[in-house]
N, C-alpha and C. Protein backbone atom coordinates (compact mmCIF):
# COMPACT_ATOMS: atom_id res chain seq x y z
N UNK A 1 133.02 222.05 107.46
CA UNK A 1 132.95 221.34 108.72
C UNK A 1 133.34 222.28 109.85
N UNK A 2 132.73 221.77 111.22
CA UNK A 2 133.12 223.68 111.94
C UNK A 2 134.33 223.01 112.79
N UNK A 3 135.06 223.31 113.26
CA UNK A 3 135.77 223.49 114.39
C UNK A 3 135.44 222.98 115.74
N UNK A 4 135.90 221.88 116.18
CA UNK A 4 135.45 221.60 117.35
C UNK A 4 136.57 221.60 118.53
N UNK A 5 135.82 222.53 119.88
CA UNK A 5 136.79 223.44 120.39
C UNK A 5 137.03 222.66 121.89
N UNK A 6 138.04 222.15 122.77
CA UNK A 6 137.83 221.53 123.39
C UNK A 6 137.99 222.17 124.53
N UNK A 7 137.67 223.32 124.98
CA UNK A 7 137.89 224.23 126.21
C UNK A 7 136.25 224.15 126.74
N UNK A 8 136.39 224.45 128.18
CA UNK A 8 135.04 224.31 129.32
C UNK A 8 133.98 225.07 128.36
N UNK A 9 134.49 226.44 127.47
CA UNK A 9 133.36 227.31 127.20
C UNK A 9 133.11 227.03 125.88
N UNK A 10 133.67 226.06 125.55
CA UNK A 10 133.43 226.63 123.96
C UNK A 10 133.92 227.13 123.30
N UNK A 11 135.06 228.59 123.65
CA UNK A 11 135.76 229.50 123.39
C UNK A 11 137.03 228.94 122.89
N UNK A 12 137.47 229.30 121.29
CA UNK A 12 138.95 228.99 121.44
C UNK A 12 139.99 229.49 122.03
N UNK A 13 141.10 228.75 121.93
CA UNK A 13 141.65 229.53 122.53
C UNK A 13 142.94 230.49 121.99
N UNK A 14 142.62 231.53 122.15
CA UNK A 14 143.74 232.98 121.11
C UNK A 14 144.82 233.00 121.59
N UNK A 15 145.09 232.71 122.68
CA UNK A 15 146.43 232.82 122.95
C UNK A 15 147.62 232.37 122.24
N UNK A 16 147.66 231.15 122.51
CA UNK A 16 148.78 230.43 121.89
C UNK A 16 149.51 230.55 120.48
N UNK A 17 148.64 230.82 120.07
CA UNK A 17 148.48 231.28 118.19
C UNK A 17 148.82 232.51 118.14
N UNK A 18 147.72 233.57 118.32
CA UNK A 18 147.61 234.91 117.82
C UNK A 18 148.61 236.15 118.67
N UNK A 19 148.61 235.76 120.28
CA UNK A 19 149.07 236.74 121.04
C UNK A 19 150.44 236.64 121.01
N UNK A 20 150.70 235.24 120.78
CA UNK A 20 152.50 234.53 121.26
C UNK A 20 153.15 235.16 119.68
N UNK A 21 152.38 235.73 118.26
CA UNK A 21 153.84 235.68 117.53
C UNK A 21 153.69 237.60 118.08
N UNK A 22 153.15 238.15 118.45
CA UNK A 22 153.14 239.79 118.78
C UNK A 22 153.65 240.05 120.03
N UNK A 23 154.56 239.18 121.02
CA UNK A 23 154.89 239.39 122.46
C UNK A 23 156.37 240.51 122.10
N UNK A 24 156.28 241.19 123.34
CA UNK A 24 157.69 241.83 123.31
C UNK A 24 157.99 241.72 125.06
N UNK A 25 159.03 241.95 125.29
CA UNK A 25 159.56 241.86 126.45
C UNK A 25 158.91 243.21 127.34
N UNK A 26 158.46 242.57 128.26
CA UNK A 26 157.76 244.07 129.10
C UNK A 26 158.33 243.65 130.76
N UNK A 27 158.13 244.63 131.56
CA UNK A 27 158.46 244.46 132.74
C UNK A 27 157.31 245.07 133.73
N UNK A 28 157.21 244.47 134.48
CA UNK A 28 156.08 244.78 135.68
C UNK A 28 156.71 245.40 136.71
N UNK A 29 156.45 246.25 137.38
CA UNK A 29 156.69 246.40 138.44
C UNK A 29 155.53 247.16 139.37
N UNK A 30 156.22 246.27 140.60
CA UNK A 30 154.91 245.79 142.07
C UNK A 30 155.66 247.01 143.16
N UNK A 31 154.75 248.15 143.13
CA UNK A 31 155.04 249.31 144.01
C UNK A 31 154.34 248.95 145.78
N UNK A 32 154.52 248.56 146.80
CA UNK A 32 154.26 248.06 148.10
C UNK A 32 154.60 249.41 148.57
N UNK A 33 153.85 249.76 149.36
CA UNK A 33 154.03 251.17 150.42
C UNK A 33 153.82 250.11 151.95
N UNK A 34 154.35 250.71 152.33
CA UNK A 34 154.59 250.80 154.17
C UNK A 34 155.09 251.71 154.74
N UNK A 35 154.50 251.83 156.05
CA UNK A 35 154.74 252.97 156.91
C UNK A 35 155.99 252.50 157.97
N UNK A 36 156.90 253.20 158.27
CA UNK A 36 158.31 252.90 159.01
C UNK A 36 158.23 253.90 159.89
N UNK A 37 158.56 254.31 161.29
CA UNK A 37 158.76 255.08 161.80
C UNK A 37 158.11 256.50 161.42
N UNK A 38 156.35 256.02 161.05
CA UNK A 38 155.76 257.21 160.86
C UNK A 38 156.24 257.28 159.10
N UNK A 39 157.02 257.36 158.57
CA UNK A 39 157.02 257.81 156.88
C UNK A 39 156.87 256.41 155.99
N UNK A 40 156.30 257.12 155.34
CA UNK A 40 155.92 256.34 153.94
C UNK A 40 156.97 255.46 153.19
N UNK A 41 157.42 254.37 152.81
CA UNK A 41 158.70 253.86 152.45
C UNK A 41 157.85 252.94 150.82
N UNK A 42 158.51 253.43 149.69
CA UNK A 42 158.10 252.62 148.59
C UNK A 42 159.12 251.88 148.70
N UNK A 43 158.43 250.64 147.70
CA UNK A 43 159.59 249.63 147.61
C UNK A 43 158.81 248.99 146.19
N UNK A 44 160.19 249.43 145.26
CA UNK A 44 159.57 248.79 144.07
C UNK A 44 160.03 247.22 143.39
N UNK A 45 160.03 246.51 143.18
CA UNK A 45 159.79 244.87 142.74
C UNK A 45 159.62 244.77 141.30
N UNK A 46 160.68 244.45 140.93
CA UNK A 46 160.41 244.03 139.55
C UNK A 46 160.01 242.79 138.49
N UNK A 47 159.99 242.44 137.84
CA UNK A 47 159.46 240.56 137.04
C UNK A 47 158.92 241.11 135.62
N UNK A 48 159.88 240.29 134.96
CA UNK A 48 160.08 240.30 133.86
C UNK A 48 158.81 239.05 132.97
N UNK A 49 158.04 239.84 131.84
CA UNK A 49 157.38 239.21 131.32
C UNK A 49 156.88 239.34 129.72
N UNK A 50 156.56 238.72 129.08
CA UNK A 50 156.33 238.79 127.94
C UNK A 50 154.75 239.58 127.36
N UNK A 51 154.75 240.13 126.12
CA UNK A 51 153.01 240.81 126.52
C UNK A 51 153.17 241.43 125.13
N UNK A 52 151.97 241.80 124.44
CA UNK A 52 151.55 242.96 123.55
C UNK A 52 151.10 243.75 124.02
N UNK A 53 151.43 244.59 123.20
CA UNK A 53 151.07 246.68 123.44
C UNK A 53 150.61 246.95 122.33
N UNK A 54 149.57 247.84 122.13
CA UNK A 54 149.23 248.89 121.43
C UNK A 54 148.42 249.59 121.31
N UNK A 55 148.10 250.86 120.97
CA UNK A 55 147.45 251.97 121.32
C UNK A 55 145.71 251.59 121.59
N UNK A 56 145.17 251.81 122.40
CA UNK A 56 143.44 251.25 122.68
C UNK A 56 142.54 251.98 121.48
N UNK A 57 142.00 251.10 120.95
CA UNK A 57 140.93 251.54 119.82
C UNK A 57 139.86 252.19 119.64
N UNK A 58 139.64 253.62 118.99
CA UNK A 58 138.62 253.86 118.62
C UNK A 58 137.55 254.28 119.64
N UNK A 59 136.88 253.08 119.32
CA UNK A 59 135.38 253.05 120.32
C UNK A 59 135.77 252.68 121.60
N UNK A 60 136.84 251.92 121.75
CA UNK A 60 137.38 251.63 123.96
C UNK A 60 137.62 253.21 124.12
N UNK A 61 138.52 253.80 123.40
CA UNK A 61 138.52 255.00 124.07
C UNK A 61 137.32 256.21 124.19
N UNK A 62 136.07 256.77 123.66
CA UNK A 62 134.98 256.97 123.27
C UNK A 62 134.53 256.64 124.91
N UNK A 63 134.77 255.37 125.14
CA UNK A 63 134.23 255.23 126.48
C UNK A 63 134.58 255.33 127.82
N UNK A 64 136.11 256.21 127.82
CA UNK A 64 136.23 256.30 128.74
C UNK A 64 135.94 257.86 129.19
N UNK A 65 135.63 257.64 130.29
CA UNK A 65 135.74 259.26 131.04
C UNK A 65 136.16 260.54 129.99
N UNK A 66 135.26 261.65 129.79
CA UNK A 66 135.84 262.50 129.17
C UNK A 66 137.13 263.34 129.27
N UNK A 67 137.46 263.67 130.52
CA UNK A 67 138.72 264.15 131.20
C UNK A 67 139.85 262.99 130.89
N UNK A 68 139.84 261.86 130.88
CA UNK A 68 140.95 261.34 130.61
C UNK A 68 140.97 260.78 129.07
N UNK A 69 140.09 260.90 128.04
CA UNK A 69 140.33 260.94 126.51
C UNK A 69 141.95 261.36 126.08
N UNK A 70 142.29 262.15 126.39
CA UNK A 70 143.42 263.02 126.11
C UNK A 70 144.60 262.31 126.45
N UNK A 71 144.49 261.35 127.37
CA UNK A 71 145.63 260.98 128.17
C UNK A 71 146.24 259.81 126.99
N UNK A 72 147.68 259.59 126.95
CA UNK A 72 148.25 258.10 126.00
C UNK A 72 147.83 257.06 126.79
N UNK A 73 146.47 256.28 126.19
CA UNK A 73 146.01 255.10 126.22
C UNK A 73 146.42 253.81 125.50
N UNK A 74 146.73 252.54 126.06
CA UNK A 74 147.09 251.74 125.67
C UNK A 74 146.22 250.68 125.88
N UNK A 75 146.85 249.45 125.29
CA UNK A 75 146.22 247.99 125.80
C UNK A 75 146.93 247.40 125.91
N UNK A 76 147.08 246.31 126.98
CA UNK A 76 148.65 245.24 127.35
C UNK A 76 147.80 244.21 126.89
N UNK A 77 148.28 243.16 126.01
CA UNK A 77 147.22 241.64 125.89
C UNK A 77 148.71 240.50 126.29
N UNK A 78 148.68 239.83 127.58
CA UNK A 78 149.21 238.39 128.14
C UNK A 78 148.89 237.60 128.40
N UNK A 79 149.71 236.32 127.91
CA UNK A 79 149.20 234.61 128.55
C UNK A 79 149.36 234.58 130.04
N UNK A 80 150.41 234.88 130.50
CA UNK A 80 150.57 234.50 131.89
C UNK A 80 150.83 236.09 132.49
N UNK A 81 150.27 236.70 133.44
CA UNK A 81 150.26 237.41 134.22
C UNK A 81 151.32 237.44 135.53
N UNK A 82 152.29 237.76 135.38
CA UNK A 82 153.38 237.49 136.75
C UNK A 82 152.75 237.96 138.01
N UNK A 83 152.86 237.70 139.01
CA UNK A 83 152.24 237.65 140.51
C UNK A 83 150.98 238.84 140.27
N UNK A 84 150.36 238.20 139.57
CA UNK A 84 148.99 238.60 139.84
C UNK A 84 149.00 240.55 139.69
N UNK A 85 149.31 240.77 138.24
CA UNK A 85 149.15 242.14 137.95
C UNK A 85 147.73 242.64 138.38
N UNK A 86 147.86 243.82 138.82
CA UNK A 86 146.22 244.38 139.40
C UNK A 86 146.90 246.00 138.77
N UNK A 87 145.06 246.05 138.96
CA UNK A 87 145.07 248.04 138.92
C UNK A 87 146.47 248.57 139.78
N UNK A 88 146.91 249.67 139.82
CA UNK A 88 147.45 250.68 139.95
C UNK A 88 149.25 250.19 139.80
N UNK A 89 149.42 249.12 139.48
CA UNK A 89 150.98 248.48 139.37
C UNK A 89 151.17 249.08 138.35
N UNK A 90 152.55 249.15 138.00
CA UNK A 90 152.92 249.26 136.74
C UNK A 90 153.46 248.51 135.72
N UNK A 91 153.64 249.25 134.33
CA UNK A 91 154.76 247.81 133.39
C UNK A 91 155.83 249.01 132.95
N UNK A 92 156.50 248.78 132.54
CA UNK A 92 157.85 249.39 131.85
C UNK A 92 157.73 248.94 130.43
N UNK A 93 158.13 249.52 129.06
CA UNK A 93 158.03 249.05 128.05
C UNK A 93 159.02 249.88 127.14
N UNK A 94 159.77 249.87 126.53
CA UNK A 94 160.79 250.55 126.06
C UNK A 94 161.16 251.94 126.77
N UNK A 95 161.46 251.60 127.93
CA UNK A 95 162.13 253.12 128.91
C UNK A 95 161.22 253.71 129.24
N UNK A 96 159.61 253.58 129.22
CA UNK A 96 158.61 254.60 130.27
C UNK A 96 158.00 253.25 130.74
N UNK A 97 157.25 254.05 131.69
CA UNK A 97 156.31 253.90 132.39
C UNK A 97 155.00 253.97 131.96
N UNK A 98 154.28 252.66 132.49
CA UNK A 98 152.80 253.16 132.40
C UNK A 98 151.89 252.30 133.54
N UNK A 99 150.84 253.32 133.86
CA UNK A 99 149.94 252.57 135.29
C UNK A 99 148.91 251.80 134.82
N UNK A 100 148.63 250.64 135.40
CA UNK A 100 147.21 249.68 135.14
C UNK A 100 146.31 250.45 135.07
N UNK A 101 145.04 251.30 135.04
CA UNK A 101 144.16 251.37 135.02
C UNK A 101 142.48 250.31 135.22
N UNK A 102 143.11 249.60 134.29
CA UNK A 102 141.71 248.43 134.26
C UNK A 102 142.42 246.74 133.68
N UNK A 103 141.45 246.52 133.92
CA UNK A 103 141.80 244.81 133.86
C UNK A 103 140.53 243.76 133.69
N UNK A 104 140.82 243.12 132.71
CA UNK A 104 139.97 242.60 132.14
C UNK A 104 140.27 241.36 131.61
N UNK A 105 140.15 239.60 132.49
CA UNK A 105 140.54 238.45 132.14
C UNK A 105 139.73 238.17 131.26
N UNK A 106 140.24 237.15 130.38
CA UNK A 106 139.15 236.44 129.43
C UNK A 106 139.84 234.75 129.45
N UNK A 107 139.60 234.51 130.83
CA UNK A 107 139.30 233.09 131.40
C UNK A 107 139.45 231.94 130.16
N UNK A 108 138.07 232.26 129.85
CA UNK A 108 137.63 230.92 128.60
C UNK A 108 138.85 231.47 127.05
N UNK A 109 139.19 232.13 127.18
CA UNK A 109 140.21 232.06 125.77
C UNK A 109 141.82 232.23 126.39
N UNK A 110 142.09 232.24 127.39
CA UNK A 110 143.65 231.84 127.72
C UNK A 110 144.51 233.41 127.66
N UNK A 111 143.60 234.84 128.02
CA UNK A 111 144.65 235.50 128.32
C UNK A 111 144.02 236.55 128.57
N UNK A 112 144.90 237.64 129.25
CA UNK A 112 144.39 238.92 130.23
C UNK A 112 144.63 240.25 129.41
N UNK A 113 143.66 241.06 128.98
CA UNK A 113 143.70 242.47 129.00
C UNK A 113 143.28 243.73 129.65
N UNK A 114 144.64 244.36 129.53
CA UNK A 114 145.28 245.86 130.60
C UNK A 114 144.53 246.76 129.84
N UNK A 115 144.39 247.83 130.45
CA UNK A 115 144.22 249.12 129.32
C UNK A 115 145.31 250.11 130.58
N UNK A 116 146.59 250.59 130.18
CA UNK A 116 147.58 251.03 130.91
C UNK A 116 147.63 252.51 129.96
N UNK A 117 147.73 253.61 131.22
CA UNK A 117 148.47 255.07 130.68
C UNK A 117 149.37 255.41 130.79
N UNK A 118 149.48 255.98 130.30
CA UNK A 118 151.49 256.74 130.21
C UNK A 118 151.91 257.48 131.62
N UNK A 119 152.41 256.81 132.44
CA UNK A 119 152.97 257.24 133.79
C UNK A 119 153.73 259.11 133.39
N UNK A 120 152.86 259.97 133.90
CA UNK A 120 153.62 261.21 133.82
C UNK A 120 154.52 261.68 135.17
N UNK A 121 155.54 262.16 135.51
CA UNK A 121 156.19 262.52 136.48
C UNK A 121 155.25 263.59 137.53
């Protein structure tokens, strides 16, 4: 008998199940630049959130840019996204850093994937 799925698309939904027992504690942080008296002033913002990590697979990496192959590629997979994570923010995850790169919702199944690199100094 098949499965009958009660979301707009059709799509089940992975979240709740699959992503929620692999979460670890991650942290976002929201880098804002403004200009003050002529200089540049960062101001970094932090929010604490839950998420999976792990290294991007195979064929995702294959497709990215040849110059950045080399670089530590990841994937962030979350239910809820704190104030609206975008490209170039960062997350924190056991003591480094790493920058958004790309972003990729999946609406009809209940959660958002990052592909984030290893923030170098």
């Amino acid at each position: 008998m098949a499965r009958k799925y009660t979301s707009i698309s059709n799509m089940p939904k992975v979240g709740q199940n699959s992503i929620a027992l692999f979460q670890d504690s991650l942290t976002l942080i929201k880098v804002t630049q403004q200009m003050v008296e002529g200089d540049v002033q960062k101001t970094e913002t932090t929010y604490p959130f839950y998420g999976s990590i792990q290294p991007l697979q195979g064929r995702q990496l294959e497709l990215k840019p040849e110059g950045s192959r080399v670089w530590g590629w990841w994937q962030v997979h979350c239910l809820d996204s704190p104030n609206n994570m975008d490209v170039n923010d960062l997350i924190q995850w056991q003591g480094r850093k790493y920058k958004i790169m790309e972003k990729t919702p999946y609406d009809a199944s209940g959660y958002v994937e990052y592909h984030v690199v290893e923030k170098y100094k």
